[in-house]
C-alpha atoms as a PDB file:
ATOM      1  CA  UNK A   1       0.000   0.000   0.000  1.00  0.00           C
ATOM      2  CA  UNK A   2       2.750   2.038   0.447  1.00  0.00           C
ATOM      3  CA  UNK A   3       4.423   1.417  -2.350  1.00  0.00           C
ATOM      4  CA  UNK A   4       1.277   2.357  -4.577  1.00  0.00           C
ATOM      5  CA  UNK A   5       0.744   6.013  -2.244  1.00  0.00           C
ATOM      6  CA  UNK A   6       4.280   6.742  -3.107  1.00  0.00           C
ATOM      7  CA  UNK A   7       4.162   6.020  -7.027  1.00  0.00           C
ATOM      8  CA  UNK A   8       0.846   8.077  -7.528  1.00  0.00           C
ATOM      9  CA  UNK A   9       2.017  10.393  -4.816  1.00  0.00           C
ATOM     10  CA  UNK A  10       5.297  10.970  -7.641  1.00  0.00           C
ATOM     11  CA  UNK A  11       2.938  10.237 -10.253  1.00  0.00           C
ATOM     12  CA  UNK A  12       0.959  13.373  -9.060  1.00  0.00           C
ATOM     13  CA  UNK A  13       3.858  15.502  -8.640  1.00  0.00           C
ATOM     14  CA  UNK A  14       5.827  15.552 -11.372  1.00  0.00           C
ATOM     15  CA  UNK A  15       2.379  15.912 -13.818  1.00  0.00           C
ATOM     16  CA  UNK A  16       1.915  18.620 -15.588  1.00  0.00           C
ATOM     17  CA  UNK A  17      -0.119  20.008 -18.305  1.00  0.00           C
ATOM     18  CA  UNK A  18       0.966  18.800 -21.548  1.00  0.00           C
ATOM     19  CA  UNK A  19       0.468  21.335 -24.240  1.00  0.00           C
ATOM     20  CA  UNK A  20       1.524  19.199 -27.185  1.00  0.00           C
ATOM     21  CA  UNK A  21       3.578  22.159 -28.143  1.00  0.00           C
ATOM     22  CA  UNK A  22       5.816  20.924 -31.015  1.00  0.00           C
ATOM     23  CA  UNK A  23       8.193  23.138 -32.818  1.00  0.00           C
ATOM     24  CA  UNK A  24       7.569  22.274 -36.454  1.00  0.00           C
ATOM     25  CA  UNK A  25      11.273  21.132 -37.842  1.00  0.00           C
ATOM     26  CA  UNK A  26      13.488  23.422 -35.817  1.00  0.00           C
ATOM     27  CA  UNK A  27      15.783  22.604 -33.943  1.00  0.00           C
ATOM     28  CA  UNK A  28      17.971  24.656 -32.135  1.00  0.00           C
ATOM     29  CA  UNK A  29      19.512  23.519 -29.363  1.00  0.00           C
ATOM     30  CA  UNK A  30      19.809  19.091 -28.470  1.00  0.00           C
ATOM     31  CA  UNK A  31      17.414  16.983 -29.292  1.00  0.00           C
ATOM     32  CA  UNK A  32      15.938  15.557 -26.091  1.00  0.00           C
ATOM     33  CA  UNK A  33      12.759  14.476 -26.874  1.00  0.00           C
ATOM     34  CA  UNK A  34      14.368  11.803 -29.487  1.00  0.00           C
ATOM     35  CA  UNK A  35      16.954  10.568 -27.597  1.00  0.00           C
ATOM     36  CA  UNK A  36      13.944   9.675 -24.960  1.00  0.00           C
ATOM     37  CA  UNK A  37      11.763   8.521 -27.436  1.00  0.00           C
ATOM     38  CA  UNK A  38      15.098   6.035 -29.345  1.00  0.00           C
ATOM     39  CA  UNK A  39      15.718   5.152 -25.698  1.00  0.00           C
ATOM     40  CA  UNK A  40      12.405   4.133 -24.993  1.00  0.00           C
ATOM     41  CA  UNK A  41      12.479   1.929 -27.657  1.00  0.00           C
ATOM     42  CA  UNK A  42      16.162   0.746 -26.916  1.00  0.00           C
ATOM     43  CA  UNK A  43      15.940  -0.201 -23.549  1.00  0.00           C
ATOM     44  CA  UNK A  44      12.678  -1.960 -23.789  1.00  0.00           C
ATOM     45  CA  UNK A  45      14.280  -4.444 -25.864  1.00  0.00           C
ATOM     46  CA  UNK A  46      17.055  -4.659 -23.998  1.00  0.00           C
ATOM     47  CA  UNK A  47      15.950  -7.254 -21.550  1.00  0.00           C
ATOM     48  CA  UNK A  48      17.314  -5.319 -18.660  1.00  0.00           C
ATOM     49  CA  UNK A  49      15.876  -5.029 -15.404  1.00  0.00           C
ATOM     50  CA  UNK A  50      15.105  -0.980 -13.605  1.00  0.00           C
ATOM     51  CA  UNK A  51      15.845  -1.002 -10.024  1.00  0.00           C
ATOM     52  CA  UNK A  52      14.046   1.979  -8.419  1.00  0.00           C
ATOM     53  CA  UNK A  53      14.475   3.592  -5.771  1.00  0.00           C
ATOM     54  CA  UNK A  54      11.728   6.595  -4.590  1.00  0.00           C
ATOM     55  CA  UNK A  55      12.265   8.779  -1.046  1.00  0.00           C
ATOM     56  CA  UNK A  56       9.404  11.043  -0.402  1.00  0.00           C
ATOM     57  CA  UNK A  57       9.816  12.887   3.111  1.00  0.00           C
ATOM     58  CA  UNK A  58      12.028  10.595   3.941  1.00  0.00           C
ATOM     59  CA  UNK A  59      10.042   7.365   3.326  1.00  0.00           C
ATOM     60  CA  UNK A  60      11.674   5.132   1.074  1.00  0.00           C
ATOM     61  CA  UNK A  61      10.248   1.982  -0.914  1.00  0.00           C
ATOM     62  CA  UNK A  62      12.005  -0.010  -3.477  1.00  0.00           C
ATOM     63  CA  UNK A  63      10.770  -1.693  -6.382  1.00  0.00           C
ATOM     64  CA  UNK A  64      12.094  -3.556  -9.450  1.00  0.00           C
ATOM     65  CA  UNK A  65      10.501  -3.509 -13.453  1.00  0.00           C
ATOM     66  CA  UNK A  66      10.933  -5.241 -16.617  1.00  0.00           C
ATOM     67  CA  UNK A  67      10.478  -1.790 -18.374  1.00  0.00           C
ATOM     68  CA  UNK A  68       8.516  -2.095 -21.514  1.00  0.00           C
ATOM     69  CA  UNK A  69       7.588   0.964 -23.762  1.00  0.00           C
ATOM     70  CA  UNK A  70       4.876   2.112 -21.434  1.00  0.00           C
ATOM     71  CA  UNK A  71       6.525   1.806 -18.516  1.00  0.00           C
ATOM     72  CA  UNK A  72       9.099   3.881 -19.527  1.00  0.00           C
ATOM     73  CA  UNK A  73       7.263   6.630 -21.308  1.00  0.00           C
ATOM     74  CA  UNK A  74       6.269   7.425 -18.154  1.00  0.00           C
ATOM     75  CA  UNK A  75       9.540   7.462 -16.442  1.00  0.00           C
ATOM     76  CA  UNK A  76      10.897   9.852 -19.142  1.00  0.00           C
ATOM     77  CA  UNK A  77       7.623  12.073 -18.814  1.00  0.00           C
ATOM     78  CA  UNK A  78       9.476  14.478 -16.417  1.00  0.00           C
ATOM     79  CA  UNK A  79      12.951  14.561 -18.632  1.00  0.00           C
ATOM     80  CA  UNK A  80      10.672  15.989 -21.510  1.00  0.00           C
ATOM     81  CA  UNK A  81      10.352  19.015 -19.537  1.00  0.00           C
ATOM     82  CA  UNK A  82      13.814  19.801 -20.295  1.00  0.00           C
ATOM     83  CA  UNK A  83      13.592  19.896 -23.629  1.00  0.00           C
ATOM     84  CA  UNK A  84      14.481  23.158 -25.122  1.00  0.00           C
ATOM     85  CA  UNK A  85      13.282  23.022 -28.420  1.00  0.00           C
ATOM     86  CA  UNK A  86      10.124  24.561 -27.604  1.00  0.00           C
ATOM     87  CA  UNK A  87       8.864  27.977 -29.504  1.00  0.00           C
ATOM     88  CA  UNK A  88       8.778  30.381 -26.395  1.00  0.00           C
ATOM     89  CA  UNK A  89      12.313  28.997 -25.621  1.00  0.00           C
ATOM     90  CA  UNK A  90      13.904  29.632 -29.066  1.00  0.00           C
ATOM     91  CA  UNK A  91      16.821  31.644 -28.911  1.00  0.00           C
ATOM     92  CA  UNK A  92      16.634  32.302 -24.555  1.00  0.00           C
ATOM     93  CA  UNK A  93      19.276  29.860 -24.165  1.00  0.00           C
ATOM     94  CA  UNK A  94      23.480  30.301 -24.396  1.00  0.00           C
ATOM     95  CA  UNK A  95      25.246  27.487 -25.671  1.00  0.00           C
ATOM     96  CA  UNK A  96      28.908  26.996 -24.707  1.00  0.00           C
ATOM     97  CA  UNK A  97      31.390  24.121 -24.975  1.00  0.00           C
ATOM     98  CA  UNK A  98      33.967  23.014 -22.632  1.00  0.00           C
ATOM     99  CA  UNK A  99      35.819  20.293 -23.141  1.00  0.00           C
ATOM    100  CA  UNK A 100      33.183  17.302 -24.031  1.00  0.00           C
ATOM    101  CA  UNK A 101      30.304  19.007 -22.195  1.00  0.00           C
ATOM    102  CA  UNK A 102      27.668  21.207 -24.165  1.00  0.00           C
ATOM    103  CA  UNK A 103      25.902  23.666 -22.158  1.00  0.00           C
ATOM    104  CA  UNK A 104      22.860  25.256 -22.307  1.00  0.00           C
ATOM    105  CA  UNK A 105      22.024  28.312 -20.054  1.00  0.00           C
ATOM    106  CA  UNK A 106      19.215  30.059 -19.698  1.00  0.00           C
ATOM    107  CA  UNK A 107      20.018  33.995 -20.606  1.00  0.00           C
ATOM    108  CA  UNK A 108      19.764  36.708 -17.786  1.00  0.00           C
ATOM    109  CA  UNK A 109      16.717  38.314 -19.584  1.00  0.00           C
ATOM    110  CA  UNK A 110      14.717  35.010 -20.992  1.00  0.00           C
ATOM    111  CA  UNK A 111      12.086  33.353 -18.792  1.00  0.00           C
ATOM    112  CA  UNK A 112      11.744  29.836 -18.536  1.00  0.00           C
ATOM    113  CA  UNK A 113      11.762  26.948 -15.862  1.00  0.00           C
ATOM    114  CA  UNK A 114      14.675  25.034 -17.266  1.00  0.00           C
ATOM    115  CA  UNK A 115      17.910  27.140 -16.269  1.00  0.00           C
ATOM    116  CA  UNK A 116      20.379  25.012 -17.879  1.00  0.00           C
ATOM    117  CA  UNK A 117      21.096  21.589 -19.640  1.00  0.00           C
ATOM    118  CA  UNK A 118      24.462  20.073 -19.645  1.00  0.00           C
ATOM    119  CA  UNK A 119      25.238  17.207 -22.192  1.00  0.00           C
ATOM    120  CA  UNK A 120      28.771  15.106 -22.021  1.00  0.00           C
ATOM    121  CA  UNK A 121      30.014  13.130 -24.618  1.00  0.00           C
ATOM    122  CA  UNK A 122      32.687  10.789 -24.792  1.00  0.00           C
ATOM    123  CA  UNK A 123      34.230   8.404 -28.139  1.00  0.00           C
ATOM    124  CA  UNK A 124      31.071   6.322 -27.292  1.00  0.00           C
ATOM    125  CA  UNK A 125      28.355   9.358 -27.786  1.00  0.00           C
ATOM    126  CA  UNK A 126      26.495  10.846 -24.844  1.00  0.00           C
ATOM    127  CA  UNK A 127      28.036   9.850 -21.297  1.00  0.00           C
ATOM    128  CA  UNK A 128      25.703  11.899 -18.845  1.00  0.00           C
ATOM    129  CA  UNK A 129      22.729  14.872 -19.370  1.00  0.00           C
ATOM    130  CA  UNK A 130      21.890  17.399 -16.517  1.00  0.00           C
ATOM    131  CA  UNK A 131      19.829  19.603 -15.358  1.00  0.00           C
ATOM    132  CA  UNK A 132      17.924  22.393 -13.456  1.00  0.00           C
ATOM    133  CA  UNK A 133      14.379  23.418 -13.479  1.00  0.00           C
ATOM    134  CA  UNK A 134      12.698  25.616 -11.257  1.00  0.00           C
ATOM    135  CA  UNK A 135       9.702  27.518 -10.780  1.00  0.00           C
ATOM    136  CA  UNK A 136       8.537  29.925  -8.409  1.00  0.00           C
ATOM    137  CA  UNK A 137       5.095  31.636  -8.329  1.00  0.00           C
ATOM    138  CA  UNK A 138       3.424  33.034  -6.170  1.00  0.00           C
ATOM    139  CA  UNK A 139       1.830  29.886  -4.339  1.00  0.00           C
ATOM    140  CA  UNK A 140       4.042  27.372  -5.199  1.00  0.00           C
ATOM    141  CA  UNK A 141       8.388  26.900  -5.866  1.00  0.00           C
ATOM    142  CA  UNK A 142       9.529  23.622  -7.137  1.00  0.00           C
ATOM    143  CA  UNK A 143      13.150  22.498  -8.381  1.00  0.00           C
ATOM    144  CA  UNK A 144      14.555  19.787  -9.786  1.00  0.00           C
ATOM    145  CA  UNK A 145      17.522  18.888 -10.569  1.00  0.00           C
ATOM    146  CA  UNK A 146      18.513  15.650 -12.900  1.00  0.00           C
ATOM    147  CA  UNK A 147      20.851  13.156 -14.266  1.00  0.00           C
ATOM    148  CA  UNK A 148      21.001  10.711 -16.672  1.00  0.00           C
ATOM    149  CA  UNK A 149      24.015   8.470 -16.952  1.00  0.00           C
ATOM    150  CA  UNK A 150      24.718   6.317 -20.533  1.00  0.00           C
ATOM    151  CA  UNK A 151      26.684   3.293 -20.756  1.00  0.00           C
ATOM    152  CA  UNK A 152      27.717   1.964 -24.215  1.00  0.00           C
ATOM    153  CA  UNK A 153      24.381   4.435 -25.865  1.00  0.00           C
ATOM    154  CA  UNK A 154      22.282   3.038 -23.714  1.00  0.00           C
ATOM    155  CA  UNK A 155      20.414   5.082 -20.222  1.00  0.00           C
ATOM    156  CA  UNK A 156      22.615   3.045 -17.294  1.00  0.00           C
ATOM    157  CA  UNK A 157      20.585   5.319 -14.382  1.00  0.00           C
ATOM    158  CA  UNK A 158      19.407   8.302 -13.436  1.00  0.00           C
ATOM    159  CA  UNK A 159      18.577  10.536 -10.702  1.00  0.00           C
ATOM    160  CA  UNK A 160      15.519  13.632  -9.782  1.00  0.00           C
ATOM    161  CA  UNK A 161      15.996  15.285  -6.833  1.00  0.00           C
ATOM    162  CA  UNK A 162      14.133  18.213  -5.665  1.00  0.00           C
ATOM    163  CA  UNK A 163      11.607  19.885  -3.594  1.00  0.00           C
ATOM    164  CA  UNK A 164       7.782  21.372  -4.070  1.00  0.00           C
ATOM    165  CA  UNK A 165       7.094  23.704  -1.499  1.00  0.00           C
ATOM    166  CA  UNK A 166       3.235  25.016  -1.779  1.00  0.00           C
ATOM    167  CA  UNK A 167       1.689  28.011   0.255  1.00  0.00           C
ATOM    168  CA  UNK A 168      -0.379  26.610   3.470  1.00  0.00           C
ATOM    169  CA  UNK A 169       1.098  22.888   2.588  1.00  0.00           C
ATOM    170  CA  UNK A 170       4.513  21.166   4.154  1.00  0.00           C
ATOM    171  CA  UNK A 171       7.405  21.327   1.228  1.00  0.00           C
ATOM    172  CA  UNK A 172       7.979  17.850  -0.204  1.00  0.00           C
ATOM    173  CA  UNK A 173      10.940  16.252  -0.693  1.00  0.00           C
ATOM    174  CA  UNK A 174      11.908  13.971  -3.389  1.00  0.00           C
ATOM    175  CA  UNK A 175      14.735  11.686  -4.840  1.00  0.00           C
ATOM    176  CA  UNK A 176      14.326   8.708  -7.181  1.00  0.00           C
ATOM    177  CA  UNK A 177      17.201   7.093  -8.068  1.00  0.00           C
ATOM    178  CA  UNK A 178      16.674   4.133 -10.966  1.00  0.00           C
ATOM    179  CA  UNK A 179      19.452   1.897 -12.497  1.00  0.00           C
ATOM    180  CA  UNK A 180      19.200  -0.385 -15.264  1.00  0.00           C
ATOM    181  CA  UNK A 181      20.951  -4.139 -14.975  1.00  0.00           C
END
């Protein structure tokens, strides 16, 4: 019982109003939604098991999936959010390379929940993706921060942590930490 108030309890949180919102061929900063949507695909078929692991408040449960393509459309719900290649975001971002890390940052003047994205490659494409996004209004803040590791092109784990802190409610807590084996 548990188990199932802490999944919708996440479930609930991290939902938010999809407004289909599609920039029509442009592209101008990484191309998030299809990596999810060629990982989605990928790791279904890779026969791999997704250990989970979900704190709320400091109440932890543990639980352990054969992901298929539903499963994990779900699970990649909240890294859609980051995606930058959304009209109102088109041209609020500053992209600048170090090294093997790409980095998107929000611009002083540009408004927009995702401050930054951080991609690192390596000679075997995309080792790790990061991120902040955070929103404050006037009755509610909420950050999160995530991270998504690769292992030979494939998504080997990934972390959310953050808060939601709402006016007359207690601010929430949350990590969920998932690895694939």
């Amino acid at each position: 019982m548990k188990q199932i108030f802490l999944m919708v309890s996440l479930s609930i949180l991290f939902s938010c109003a999809e407004t289909g919102e599609k920039v029509l061929g442009v592209k101008e900063y990484f191309d998030l939604d299809s990596l999810l949507d060629s990982q989605i695909v990928l790791l279904a078929e890779a026969n791999q098991q997704m250990n989970k692991q979900v704190v709320l408040d400091g109440v932890q449960e543990n639980a352990v999936f054969d992901p298929d393509t539903t499963r994990l459309k779900g699970e990649f719900k909240i890294f859609r959010e980051f995606d930058l290649n959304k009209t109102n975001y088109v041209g609020a971002y500053e992209e600048s390379t170090s090294g093997n890390k790409v980095r998107y940052e929000l611009k002083p003047d540009q408004k927009s929940p995702v401050r930054f994205l951080e991609i690192e490659t390596g000679s075997d494409g995309i080792r790790q993706i990061e991120g902040l996004f955070v929103e404050d209004k006037e009755i509610y803040q909420h950050r999160r921060e995530i991270k998504i590791s690769f292992s030979d092109g494939l998504i080997s784990a990934y972390s959310i942590r953050g808060f939601q802190d709402m006016v007359m409610k207690d601010t929430v807590h949350f990590q969920t930490d998932v690895r694939f084996q």
